[in-house]
Each structure stands twice: as C-alpha cells, then as structure tokens.
N, C-alpha and C. Protein backbone atom coordinates (compact mmCIF):
# COMPACT_ATOMS: atom_id res chain seq x y z
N UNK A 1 2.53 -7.19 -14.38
CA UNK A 1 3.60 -6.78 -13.50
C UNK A 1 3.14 -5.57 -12.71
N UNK A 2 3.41 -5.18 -11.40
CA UNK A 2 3.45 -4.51 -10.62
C UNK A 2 4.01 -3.01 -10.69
N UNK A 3 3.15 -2.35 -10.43
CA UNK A 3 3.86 -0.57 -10.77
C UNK A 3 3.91 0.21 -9.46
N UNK A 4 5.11 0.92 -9.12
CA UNK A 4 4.93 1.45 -8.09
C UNK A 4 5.33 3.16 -8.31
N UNK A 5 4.82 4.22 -7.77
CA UNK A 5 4.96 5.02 -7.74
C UNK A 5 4.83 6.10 -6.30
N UNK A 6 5.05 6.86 -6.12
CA UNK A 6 5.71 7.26 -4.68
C UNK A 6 6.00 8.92 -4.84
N UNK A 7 5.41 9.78 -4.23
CA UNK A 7 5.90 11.57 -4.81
C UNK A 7 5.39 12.27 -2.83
N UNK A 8 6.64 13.21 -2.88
CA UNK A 8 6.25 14.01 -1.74
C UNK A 8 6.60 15.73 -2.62
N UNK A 9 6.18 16.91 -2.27
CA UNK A 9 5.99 17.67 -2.81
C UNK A 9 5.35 18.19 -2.19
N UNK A 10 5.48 20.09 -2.56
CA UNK A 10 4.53 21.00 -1.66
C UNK A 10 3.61 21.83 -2.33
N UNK A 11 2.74 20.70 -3.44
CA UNK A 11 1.93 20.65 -3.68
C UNK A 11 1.07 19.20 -3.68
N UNK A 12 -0.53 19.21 -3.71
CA UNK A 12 -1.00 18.10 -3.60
C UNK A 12 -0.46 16.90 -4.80
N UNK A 13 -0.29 15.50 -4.36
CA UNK A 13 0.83 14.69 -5.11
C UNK A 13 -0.49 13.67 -5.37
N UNK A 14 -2.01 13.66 -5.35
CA UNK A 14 -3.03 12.75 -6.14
C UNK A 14 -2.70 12.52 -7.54
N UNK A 15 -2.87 13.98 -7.67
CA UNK A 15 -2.60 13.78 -9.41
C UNK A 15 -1.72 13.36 -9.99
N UNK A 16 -0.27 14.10 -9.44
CA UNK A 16 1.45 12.69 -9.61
C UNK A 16 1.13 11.51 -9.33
N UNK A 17 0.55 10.80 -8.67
CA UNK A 17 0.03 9.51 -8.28
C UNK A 17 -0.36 8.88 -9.39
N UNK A 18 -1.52 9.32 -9.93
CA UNK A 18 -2.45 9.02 -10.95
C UNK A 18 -1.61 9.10 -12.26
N UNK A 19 -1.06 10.01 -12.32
CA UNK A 19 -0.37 10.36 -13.22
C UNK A 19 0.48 9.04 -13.92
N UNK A 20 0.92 9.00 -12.76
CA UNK A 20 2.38 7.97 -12.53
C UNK A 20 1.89 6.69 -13.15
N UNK A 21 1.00 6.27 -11.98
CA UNK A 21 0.20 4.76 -12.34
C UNK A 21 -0.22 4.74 -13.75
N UNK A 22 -0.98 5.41 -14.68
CA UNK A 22 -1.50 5.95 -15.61
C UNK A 22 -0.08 5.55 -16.77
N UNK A 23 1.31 5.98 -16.49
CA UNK A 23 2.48 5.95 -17.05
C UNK A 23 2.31 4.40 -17.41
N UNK A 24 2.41 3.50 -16.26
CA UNK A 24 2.95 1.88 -15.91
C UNK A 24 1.89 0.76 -16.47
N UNK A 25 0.76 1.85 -16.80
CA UNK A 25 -0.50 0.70 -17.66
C UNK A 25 -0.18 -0.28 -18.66
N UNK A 26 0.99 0.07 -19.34
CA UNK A 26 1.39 -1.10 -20.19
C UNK A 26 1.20 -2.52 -19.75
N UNK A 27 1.96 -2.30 -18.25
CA UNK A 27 2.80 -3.66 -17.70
C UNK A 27 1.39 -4.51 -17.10
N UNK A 28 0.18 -4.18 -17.30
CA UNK A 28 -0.72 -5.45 -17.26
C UNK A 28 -0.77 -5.29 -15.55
N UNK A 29 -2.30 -5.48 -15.37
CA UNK A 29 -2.43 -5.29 -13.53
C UNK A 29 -4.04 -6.08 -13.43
N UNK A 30 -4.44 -6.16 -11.96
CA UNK A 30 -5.64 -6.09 -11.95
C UNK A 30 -6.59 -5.17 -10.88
N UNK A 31 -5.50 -4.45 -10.12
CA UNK A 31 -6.00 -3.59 -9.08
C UNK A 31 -5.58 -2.38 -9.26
N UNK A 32 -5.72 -1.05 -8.64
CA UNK A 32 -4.56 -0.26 -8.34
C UNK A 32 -5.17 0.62 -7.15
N UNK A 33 -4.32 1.11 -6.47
CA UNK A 33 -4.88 1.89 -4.78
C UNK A 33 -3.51 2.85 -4.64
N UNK A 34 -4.32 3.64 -3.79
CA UNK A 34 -3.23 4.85 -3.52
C UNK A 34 -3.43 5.25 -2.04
N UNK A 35 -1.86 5.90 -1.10
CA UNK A 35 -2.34 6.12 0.03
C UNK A 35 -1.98 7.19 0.14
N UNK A 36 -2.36 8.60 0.64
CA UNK A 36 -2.16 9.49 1.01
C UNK A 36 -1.89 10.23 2.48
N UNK A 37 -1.27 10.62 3.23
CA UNK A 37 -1.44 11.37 4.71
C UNK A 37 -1.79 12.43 3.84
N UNK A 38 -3.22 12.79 4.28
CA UNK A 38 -4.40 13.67 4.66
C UNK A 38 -3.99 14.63 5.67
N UNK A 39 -4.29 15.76 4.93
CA UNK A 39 -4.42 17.18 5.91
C UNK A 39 -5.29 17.19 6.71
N UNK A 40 -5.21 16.67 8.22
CA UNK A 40 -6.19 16.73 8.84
C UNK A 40 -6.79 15.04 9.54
N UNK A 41 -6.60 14.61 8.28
CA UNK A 41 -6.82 13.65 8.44
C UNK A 41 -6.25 11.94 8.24
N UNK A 42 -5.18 12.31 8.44
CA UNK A 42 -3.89 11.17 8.56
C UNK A 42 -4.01 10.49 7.43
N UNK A 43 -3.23 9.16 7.52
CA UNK A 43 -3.07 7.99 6.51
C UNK A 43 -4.80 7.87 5.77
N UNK A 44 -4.77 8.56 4.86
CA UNK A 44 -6.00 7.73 4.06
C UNK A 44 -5.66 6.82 2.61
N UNK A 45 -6.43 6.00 2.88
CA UNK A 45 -6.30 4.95 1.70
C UNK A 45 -7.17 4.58 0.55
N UNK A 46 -7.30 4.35 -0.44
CA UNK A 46 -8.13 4.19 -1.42
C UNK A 46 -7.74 3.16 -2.30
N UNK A 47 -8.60 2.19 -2.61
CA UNK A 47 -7.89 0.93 -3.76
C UNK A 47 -9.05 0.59 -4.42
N UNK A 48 -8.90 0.18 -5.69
CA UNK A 48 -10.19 -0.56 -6.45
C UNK A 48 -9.85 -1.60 -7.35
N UNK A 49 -10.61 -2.60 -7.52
CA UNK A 49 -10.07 -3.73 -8.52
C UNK A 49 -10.81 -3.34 -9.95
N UNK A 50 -9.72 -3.52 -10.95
CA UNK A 50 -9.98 -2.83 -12.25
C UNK A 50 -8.60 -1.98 -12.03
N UNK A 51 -8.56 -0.54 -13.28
CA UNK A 51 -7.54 0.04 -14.13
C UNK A 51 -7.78 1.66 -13.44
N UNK A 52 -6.72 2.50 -13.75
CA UNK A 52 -6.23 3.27 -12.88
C UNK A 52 -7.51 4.45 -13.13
N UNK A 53 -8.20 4.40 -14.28
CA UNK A 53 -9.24 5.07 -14.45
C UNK A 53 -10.20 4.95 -13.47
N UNK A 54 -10.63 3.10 -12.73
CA UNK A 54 -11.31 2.84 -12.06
C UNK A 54 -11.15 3.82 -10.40
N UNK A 55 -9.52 3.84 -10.18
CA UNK A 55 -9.45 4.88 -9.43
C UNK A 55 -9.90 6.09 -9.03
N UNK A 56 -9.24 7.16 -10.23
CA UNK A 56 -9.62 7.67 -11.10
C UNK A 56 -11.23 8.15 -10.69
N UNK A 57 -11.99 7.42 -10.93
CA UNK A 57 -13.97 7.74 -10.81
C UNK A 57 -14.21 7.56 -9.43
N UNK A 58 -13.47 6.61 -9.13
CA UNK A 58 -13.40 6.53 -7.24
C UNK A 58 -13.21 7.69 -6.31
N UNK A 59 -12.08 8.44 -6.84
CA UNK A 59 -11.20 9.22 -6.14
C UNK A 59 -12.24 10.71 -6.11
N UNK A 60 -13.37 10.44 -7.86
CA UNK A 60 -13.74 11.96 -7.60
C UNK A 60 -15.01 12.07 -7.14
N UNK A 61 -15.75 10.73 -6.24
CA UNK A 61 -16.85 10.96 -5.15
C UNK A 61 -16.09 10.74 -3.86
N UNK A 62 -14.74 10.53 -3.88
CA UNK A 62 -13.95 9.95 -2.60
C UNK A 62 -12.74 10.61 -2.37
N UNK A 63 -12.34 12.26 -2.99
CA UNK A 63 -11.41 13.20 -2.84
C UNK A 63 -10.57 12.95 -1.79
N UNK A 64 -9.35 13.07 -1.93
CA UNK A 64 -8.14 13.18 -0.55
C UNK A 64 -7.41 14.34 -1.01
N UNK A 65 -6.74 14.97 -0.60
CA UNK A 65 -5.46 15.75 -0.53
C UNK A 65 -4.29 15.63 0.25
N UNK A 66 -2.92 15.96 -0.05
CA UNK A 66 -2.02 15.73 0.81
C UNK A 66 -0.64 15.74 -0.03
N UNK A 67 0.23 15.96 0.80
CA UNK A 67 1.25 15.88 -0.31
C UNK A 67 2.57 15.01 -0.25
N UNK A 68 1.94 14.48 0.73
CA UNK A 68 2.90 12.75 0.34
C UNK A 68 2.21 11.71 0.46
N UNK A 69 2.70 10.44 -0.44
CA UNK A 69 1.51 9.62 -1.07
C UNK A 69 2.59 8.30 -1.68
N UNK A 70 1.82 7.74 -1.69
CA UNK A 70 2.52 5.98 -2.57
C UNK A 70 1.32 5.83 -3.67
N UNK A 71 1.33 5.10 -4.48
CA UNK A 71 0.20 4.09 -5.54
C UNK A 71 1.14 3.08 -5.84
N UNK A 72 0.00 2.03 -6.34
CA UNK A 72 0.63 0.59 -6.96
C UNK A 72 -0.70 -0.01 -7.34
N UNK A 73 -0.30 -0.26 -8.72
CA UNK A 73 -1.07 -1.21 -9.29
C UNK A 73 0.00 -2.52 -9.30
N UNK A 74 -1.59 -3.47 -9.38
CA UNK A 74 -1.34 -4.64 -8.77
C UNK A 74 -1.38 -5.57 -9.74
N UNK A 75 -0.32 -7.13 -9.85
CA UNK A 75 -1.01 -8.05 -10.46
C UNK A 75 -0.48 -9.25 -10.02
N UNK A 76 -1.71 -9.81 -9.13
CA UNK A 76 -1.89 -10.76 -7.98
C UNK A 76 -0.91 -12.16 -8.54
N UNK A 77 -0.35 -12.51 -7.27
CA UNK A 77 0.75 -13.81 -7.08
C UNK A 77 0.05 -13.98 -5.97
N UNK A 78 -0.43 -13.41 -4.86
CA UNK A 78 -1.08 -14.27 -3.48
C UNK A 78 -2.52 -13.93 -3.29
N UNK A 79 -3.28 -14.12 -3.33
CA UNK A 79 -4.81 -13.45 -3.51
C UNK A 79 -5.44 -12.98 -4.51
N UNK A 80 -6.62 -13.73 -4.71
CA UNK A 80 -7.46 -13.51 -6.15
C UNK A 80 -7.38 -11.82 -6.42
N UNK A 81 -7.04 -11.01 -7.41
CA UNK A 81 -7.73 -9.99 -7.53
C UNK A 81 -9.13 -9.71 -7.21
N UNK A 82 -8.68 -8.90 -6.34
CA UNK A 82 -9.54 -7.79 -4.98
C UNK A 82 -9.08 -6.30 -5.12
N UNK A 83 -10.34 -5.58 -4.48
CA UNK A 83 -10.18 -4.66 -3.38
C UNK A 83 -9.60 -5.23 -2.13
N UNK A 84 -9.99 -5.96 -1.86
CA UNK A 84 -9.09 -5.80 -0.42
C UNK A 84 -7.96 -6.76 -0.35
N UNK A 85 -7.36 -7.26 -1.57
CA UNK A 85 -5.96 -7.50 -2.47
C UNK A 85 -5.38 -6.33 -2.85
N UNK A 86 -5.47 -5.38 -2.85
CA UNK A 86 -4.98 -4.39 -3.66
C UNK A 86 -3.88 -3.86 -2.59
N UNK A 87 -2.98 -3.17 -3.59
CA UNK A 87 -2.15 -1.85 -2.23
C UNK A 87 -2.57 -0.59 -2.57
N UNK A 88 -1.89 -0.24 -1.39
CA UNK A 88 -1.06 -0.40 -0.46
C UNK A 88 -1.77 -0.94 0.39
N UNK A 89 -1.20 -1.82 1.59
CA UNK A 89 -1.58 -2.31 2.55
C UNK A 89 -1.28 -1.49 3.76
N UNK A 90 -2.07 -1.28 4.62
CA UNK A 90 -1.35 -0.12 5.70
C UNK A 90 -1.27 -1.39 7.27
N UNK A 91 -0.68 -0.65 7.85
CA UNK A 91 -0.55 -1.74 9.24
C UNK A 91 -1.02 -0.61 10.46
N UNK A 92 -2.14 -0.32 10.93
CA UNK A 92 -2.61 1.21 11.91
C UNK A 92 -3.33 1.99 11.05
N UNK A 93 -3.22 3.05 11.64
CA UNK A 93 -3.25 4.09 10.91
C UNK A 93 -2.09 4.85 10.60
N UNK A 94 -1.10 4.52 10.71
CA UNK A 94 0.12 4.87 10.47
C UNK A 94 1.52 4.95 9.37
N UNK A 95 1.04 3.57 8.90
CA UNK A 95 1.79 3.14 8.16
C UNK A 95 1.34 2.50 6.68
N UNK A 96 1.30 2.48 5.83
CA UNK A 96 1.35 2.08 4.25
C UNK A 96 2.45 1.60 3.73
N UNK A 97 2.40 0.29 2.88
CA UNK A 97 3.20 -0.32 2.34
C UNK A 97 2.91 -0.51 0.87
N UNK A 98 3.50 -0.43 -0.22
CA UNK A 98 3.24 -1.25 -1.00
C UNK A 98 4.30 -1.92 -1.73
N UNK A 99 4.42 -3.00 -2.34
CA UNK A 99 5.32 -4.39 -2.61
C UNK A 99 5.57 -4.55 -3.43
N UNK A 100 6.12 -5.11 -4.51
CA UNK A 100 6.48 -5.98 -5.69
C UNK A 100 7.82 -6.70 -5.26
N UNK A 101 7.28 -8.15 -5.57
CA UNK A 101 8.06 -9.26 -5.17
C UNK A 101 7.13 -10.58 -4.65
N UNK A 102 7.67 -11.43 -4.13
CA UNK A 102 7.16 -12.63 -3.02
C UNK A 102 8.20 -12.49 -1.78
N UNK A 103 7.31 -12.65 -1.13
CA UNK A 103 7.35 -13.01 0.54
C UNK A 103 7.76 -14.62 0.46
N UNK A 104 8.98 -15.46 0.67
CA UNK A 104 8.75 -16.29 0.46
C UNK A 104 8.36 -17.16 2.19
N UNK A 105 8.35 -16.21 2.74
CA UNK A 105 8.46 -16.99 4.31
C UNK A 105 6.97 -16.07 4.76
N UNK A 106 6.37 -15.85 3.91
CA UNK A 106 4.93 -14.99 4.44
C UNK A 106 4.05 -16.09 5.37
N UNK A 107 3.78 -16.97 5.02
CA UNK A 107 3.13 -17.99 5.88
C UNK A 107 3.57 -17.37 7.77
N UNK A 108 4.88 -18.19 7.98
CA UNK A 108 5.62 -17.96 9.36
C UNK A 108 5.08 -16.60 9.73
N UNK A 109 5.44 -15.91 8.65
CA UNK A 109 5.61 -14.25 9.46
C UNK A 109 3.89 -13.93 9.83
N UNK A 110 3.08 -14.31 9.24
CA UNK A 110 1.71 -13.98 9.33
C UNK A 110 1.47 -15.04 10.68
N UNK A 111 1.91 -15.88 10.90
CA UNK A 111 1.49 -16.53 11.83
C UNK A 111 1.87 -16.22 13.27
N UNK A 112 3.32 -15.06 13.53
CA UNK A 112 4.46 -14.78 14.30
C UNK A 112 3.12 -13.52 14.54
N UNK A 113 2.68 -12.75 13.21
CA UNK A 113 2.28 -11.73 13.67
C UNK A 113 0.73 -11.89 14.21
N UNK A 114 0.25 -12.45 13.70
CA UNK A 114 -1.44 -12.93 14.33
C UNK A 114 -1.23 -13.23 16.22
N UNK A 115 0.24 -13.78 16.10
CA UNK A 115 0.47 -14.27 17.77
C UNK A 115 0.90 -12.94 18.80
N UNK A 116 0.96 -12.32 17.70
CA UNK A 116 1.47 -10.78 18.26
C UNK A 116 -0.02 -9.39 18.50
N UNK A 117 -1.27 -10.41 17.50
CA UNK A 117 -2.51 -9.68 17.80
C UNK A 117 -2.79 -8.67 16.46
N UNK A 118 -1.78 -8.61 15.19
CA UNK A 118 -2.10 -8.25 14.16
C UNK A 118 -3.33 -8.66 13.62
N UNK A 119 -4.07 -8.30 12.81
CA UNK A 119 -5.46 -8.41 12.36
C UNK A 119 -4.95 -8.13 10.65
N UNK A 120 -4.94 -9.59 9.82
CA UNK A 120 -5.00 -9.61 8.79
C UNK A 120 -6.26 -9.42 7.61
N UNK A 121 -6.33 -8.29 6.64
CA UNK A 121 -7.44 -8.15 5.67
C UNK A 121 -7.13 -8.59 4.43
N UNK A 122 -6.46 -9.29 3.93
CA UNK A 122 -5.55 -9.66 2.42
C UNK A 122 -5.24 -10.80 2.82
N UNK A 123 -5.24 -11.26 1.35
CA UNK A 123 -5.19 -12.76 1.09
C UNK A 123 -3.06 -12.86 0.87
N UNK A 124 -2.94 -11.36 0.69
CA UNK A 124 -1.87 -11.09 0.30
C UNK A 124 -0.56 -11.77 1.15
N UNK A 125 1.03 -11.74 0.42
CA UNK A 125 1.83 -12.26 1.14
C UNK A 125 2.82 -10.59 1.44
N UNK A 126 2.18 -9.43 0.81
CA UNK A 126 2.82 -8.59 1.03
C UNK A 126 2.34 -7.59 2.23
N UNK A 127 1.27 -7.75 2.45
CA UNK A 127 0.82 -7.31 4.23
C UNK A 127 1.24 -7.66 5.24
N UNK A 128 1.87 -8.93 5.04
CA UNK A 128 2.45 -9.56 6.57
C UNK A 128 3.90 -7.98 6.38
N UNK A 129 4.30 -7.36 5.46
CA UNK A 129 5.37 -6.14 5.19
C UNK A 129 4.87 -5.38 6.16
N UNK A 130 3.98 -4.94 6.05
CA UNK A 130 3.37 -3.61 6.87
C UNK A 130 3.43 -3.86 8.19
N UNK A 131 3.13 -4.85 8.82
CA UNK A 131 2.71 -5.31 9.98
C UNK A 131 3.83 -5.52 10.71
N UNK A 132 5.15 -6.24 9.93
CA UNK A 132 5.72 -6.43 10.36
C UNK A 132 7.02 -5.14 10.65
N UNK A 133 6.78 -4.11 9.74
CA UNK A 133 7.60 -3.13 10.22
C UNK A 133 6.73 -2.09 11.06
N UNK A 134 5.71 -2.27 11.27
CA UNK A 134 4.61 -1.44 12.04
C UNK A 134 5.59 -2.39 13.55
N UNK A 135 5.35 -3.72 13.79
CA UNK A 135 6.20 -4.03 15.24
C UNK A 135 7.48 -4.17 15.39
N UNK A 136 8.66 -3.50 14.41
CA UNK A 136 9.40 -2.99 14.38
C UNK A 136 9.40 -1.51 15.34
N UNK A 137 8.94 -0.71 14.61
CA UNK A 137 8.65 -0.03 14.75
C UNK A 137 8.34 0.97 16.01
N UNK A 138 7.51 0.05 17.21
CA UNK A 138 7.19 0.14 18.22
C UNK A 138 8.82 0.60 19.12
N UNK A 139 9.70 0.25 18.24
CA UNK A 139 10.56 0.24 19.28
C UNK A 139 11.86 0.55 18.98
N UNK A 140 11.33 1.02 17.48
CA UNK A 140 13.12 1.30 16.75
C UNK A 140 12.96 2.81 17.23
N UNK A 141 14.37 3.48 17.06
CA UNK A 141 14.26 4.40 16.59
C UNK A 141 14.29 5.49 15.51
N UNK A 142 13.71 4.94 14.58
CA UNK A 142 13.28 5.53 13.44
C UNK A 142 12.50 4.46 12.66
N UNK A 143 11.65 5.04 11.66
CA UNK A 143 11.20 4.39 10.39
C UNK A 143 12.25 3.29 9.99
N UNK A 144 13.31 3.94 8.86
CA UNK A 144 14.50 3.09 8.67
C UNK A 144 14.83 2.35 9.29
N UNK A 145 15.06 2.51 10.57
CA UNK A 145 16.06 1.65 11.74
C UNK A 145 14.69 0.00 11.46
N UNK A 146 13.29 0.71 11.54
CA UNK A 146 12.40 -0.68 11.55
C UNK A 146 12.19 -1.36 10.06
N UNK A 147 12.30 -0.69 9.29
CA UNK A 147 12.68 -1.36 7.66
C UNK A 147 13.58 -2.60 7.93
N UNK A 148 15.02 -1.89 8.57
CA UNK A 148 15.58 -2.80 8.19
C UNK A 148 15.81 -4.15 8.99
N UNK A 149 14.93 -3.78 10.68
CA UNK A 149 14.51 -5.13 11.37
C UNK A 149 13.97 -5.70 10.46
N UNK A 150 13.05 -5.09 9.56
CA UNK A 150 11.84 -5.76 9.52
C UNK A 150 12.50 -7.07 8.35
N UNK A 151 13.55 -6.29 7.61
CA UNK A 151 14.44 -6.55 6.61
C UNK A 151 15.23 -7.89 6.72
C-alpha cells in the first residue's frame, strides 16, 4: 500500500520527509521519491526503486534543501516497479503530484493530454494527475481553482 507524506515548515522538511516515509514501511512498497522546492533552485525531485533507506543513500550524494516538500512510497497498480514509476510525478518544473488510488479513465486523459503536447515518463496512471492539473492550471486562478478542474 501506498504512503504519503507532505510537511511545509521553517525549517528544512528532508528529514520530516524521510522521517515520515520511514513511519509507513510497514504497509509494503516498491519505490519511494520525494519532491522538494529548492532554495534557489525550484521543484527538485528525487525517487529510487527499493526502501526508504534506498533514498536515504541517494539523498546523501544527491542533497536538496527546502522547506516544503511531498514523499510517497510506492506500490505499483500501473507500471512495473521503477524509478521512473515512482512519485511524485511532476508536470514542468512546477508542479509535483503524488497519488494513491486508480485513475480509472487514465487511458482517455493521457491521450487528451499527449494531444495537448504533454510528454509522458511513467508507465503510471497517476501522472496523467500532474499534467492534467498543470493545464488546468494555465488558466485557473489559483492552484485549487485547477485541482478541482482537474477534479
């Protein structure tokens, strides 16, 4: 089962991240990734296939900081366990998603959005999410307002 965790704070929120995911290990996964907005350096993302430790060893030749952030470990319903299965899925550089559930109309929507010039990396049915509130987005006015087009 799928773990999600999520911390903003005015201190760096990696380690709440880790922390968090680290909590949800019970529930059985095969990925886990974390996204951070970077001081400096916007939306950065990080995911690895394997356990939150695998992160974890990732994270400390591949450091981020920042202090708002998502993680989710993963355990695949649409795409073999991957790295590039894993979440969060981002849509730009802007935006990060991560999921638990099925997409049951992911097919359509991936196909609506490819016609729209989206560029799919996941086998996933929860990326067509990102993408699709990323062209929301373009035109709502707010975040929320495109959630809940996207919704």
């Amino acid at each position: 089962m799928c773990g999600i965790v999520g911390a903003v704070a005015r201190r760096p929120v990696v380690e709440i991240l880790l922390e968090g995911l680290q909590r949800l290990e019970y529930r059985g996964y095969d990925s886990a990734g974390l996204a951070v907005l970077a001081e400096g350096d916007g939306l950065v993302r990080h995911r690895v296939q394997g356990k939150v430790r695998d992160l974890r060893d990732h994270l400390r030749s591949h450091p981020v900081a920042g202090t708002t952030g998502i993680a989710h470990t993963r355990w695949a319903t649409h795409g073999a366990p991957s790295e590039r299965n894993a979440h969060p899925h981002v849509s730009g550089d802007r935006l990060a998603v991560v999921h638990n559930g099925i997409i049951e109309n992911h097919e359509a929507l991936r196909d609506r959005l490819e016609g729209e010039g989206y560029v799919f990396t996941s086998e996933t049915d929860s990326e067509t999410v990102a993408h699709l509130i990323d062209l929301h987005f373009r035109n709502a006015r707010s975040l929320a307002d495109a959630v809940r087009l996207a919704v």
